[in-house]
Protein backbone atom coordinates (compact mmCIF):
# COMPACT_ATOMS: atom_id res chain seq x y z
CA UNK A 1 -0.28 -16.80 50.32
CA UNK A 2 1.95 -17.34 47.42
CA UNK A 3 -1.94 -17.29 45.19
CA UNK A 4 -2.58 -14.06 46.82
CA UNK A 5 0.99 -12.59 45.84
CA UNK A 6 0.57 -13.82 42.07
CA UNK A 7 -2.86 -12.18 42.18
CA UNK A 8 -1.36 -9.04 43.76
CA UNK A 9 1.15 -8.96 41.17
CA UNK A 10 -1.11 -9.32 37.91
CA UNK A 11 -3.66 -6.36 39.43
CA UNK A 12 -0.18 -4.22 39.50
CA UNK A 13 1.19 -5.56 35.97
CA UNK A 14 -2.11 -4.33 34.36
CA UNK A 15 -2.23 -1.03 36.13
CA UNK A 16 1.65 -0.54 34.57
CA UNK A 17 0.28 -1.72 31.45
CA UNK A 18 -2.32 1.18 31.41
CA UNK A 19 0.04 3.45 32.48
CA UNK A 20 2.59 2.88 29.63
CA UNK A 21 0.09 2.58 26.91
CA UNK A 22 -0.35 6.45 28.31
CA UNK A 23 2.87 7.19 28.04
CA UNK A 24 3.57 7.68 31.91
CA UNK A 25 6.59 5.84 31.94
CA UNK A 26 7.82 6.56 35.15
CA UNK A 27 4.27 5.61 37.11
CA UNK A 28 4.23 2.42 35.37
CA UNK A 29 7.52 1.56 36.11
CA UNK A 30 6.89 2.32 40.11
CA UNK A 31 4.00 -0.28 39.50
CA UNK A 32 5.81 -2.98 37.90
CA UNK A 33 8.46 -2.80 40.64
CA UNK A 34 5.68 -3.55 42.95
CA UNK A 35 4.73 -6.32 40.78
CA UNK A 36 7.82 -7.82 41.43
CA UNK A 37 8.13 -7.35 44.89
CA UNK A 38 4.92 -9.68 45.13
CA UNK A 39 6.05 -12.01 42.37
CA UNK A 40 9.83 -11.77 42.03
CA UNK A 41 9.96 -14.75 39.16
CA UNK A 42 7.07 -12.79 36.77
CA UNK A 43 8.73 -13.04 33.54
CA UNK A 44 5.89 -10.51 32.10
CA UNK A 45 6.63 -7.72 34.24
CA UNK A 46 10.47 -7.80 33.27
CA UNK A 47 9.11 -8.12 29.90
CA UNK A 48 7.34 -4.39 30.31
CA UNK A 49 9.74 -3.16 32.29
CA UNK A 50 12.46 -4.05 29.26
CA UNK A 51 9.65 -1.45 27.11
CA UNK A 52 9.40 0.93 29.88
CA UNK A 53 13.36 1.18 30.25
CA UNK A 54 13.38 1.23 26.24
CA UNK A 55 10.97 4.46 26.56
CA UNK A 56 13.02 6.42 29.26
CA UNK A 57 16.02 6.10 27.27
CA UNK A 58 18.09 3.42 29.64
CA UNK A 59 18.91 0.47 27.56
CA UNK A 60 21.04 -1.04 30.00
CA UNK A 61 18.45 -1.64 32.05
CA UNK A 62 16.06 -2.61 29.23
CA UNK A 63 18.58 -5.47 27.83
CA UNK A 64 18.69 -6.73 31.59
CA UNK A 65 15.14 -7.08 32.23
CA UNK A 66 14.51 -8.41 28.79
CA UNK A 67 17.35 -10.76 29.93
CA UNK A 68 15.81 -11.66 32.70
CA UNK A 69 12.39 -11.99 31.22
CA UNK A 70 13.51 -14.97 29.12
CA UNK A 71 15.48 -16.47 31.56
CA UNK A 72 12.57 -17.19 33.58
CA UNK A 73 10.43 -17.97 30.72
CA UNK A 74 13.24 -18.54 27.79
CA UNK A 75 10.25 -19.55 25.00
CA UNK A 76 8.65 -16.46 25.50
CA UNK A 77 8.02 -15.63 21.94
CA UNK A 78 6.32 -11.93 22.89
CA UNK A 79 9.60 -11.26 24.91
CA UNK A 80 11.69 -11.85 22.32
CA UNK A 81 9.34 -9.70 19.86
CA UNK A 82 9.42 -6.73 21.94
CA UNK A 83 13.21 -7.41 22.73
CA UNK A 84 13.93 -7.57 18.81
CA UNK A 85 11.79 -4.51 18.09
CA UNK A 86 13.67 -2.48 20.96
CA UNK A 87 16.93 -3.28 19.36
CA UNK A 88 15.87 -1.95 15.98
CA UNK A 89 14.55 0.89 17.46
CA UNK A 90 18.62 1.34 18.78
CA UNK A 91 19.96 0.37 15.48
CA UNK A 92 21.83 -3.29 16.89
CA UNK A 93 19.92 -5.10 13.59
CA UNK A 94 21.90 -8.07 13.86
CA UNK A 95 20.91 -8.43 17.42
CA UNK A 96 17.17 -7.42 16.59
CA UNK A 97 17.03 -10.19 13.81
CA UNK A 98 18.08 -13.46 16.10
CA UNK A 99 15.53 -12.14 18.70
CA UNK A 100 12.69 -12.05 15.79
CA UNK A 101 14.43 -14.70 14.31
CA UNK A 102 14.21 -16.94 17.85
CA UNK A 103 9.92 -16.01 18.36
CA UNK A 104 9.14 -17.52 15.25
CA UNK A 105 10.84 -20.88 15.88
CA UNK A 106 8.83 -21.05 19.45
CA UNK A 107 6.26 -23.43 19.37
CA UNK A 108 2.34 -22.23 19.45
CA UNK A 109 3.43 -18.85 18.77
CA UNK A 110 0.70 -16.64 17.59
CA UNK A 111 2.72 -13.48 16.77
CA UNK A 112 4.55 -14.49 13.92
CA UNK A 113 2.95 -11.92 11.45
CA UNK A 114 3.56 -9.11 13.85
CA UNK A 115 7.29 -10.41 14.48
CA UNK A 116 8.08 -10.92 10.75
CA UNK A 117 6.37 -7.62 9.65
CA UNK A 118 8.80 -6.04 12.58
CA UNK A 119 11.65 -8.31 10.94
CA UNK A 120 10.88 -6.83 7.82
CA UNK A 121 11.03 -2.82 8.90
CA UNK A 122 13.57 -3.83 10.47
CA UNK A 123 15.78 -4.95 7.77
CA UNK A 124 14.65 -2.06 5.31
CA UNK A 125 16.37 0.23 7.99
CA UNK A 126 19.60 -1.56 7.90
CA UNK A 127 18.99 -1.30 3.55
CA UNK A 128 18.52 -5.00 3.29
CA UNK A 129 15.45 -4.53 0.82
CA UNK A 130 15.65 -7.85 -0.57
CA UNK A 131 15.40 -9.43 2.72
CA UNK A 132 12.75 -7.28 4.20
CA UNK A 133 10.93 -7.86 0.62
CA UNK A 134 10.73 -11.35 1.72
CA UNK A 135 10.16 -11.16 5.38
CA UNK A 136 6.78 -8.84 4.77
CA UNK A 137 5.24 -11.20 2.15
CA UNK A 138 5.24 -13.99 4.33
CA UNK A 139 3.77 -11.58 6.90
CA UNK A 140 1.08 -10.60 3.99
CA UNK A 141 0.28 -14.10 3.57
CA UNK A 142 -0.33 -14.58 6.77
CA UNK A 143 -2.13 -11.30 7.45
CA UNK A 144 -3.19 -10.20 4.31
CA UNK A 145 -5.28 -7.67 6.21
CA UNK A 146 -2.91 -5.51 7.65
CA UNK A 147 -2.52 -1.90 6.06
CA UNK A 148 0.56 -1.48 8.20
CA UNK A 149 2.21 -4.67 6.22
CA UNK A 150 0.94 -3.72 3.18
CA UNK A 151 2.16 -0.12 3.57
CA UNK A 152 5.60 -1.65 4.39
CA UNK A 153 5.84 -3.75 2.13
CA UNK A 154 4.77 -1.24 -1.24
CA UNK A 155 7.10 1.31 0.42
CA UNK A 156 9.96 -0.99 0.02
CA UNK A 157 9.37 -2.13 -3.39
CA UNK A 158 9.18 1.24 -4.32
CA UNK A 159 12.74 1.69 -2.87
CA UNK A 160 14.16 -1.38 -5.19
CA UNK A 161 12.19 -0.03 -8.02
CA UNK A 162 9.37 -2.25 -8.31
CA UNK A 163 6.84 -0.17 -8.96
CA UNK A 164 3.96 -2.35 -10.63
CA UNK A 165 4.26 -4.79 -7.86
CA UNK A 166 4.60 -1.65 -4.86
CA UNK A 167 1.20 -0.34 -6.48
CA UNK A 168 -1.08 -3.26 -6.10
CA UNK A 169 -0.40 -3.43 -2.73
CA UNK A 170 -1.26 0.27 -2.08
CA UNK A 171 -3.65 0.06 -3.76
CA UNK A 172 -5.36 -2.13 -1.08
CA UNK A 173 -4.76 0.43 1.14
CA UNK A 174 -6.32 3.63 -0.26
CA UNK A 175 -8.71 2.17 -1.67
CA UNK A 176 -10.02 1.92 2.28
CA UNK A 177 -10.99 5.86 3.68
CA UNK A 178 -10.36 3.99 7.13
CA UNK A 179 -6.94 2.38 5.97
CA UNK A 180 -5.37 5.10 4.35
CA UNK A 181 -3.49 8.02 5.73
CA UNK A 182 -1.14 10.74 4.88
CA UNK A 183 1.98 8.41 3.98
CA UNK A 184 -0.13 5.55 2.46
CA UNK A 185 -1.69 8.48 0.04
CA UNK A 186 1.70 10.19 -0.73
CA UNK A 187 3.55 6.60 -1.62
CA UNK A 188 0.56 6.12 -3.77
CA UNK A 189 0.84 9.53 -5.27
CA UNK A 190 4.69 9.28 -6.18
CA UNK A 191 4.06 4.91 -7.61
CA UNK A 192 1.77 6.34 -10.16
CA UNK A 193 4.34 9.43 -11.42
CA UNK A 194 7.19 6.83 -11.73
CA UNK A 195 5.07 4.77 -13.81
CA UNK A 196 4.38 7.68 -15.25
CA UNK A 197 0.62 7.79 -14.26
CA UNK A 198 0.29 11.55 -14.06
CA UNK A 199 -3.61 11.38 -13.63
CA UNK A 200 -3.88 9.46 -10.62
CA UNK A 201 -0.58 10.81 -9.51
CA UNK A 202 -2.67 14.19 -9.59
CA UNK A 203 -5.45 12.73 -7.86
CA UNK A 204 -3.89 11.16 -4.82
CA UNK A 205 -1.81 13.88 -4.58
CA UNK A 206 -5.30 16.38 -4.33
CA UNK A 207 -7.02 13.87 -2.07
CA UNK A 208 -3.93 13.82 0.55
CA UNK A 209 -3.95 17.85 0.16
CA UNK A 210 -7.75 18.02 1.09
CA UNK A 211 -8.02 15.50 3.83
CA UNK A 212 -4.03 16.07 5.01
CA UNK A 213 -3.38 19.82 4.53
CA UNK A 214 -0.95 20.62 7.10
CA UNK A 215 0.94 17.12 6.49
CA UNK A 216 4.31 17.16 5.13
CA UNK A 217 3.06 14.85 2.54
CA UNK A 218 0.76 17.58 1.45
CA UNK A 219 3.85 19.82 1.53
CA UNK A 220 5.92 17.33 -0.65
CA UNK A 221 3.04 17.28 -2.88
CA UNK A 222 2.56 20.62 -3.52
CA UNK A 223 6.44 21.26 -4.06
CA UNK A 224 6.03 18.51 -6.71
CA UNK A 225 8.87 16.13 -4.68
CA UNK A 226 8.08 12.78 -6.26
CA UNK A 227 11.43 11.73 -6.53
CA UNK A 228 12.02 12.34 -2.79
């Protein structure tokens, strides 16, 4: 019985999963509530329900299932990732860094890029550039392939002024049709005019405003805010 309950709960706990990643919030919460009926001790499904909660707004129920969620499985490094990044999200940074902070110390954790890229944003919110500096190279060299981190990462070395260093890392970005978007094109733009590039400054700036026209990049661009 209990195998067919466990069972029963993981069919429901992927059904909320495709719900959520659809945005139906309130359908995927009815189904992890079902999950639990079947499994009452299934750390994962208090672990969605903490995003779900997060999503509709009620973060007193989020902390509790999150709560829950690691006392039932307290090395739960993904728990304590999307516990951190719901934190951030509410501005409690302090809070948000010991749950990052805590999934990087688990052992056989496989997230650690993700978490300290999260760490990272994170800390560039709370205008800790130094720190977030830091935390999103180590994600880069771990994950040197991820435009997100390098996006990050040459947006906040812009912010401390480092504009040599925020440009090779764009760079990798744009360089990639696939990679590159509105923001990573318009950071690019405004590197090059404080290095006082204005060619490729020019050129970025034109290749947002043809593939990006109704961005507000493109807007930015074409009121000449580079300083923005």
């Amino acid at each position: 019985m209990q195998a067919m309950s466990d069972s029963s709960a993981a069919v429901r706990l992927e059904l909320a999963s495709l719900y959520f990643g659809k945005g139906e919030f309130q359908t995927a919460l009815n189904e992890v509530k079902l999950a639990l009926q079947a499994n009452p001790e299934y750390g994962a499904a208090y672990n969605l329900s903490g995003l779900i909660y997060a999503a509709l707004g009620n973060m007193a129920q989020a902390d509790a299932s999150f709560q829950r969620a690691l006392q039932i499985n307290p090395r739960d490094g993904d728990t304590m990732q999307n516990y951190g990044w719901v934190l951030c999200q509410n501005k409690r940074y302090a809070e948000a860094e010991a749950q990052f902070q805590q999934a990087l110390v688990q052992p056989n954790y496989r997230g650690a890029a993700r978490t300290l890229r999260a760490m990272g944003l994170c800390q560039a919110r709370d205008n800790r550039l130094a720190d977030a500096e830091a935390s999103l190279m180590r994600s880069y060299q771990i994950d040197p392939s991820s435009a997100e981190t390098a996006y990050t990462l040459a947006d906040v070395q812009y912010r401390r002024g480092e504009y040599e260093r925020a440009r090779f890392y764009i760079d990798r970005v744009n360089k990639s049709a696939e990679q590159s978007n509105a923001q990573t094109l318009w950071l690019g733009s405004r590197i090059e005019y404080k290095l006082g590039n204005t060619v490729p400054a020019r050129a970025l700036g034109e290749q947002l405003r043809k593939r990006y026209p109704q961005s507000p990049e493109a807007l930015a661009f074409e009121q000449g805010r580079f300083n923005d």
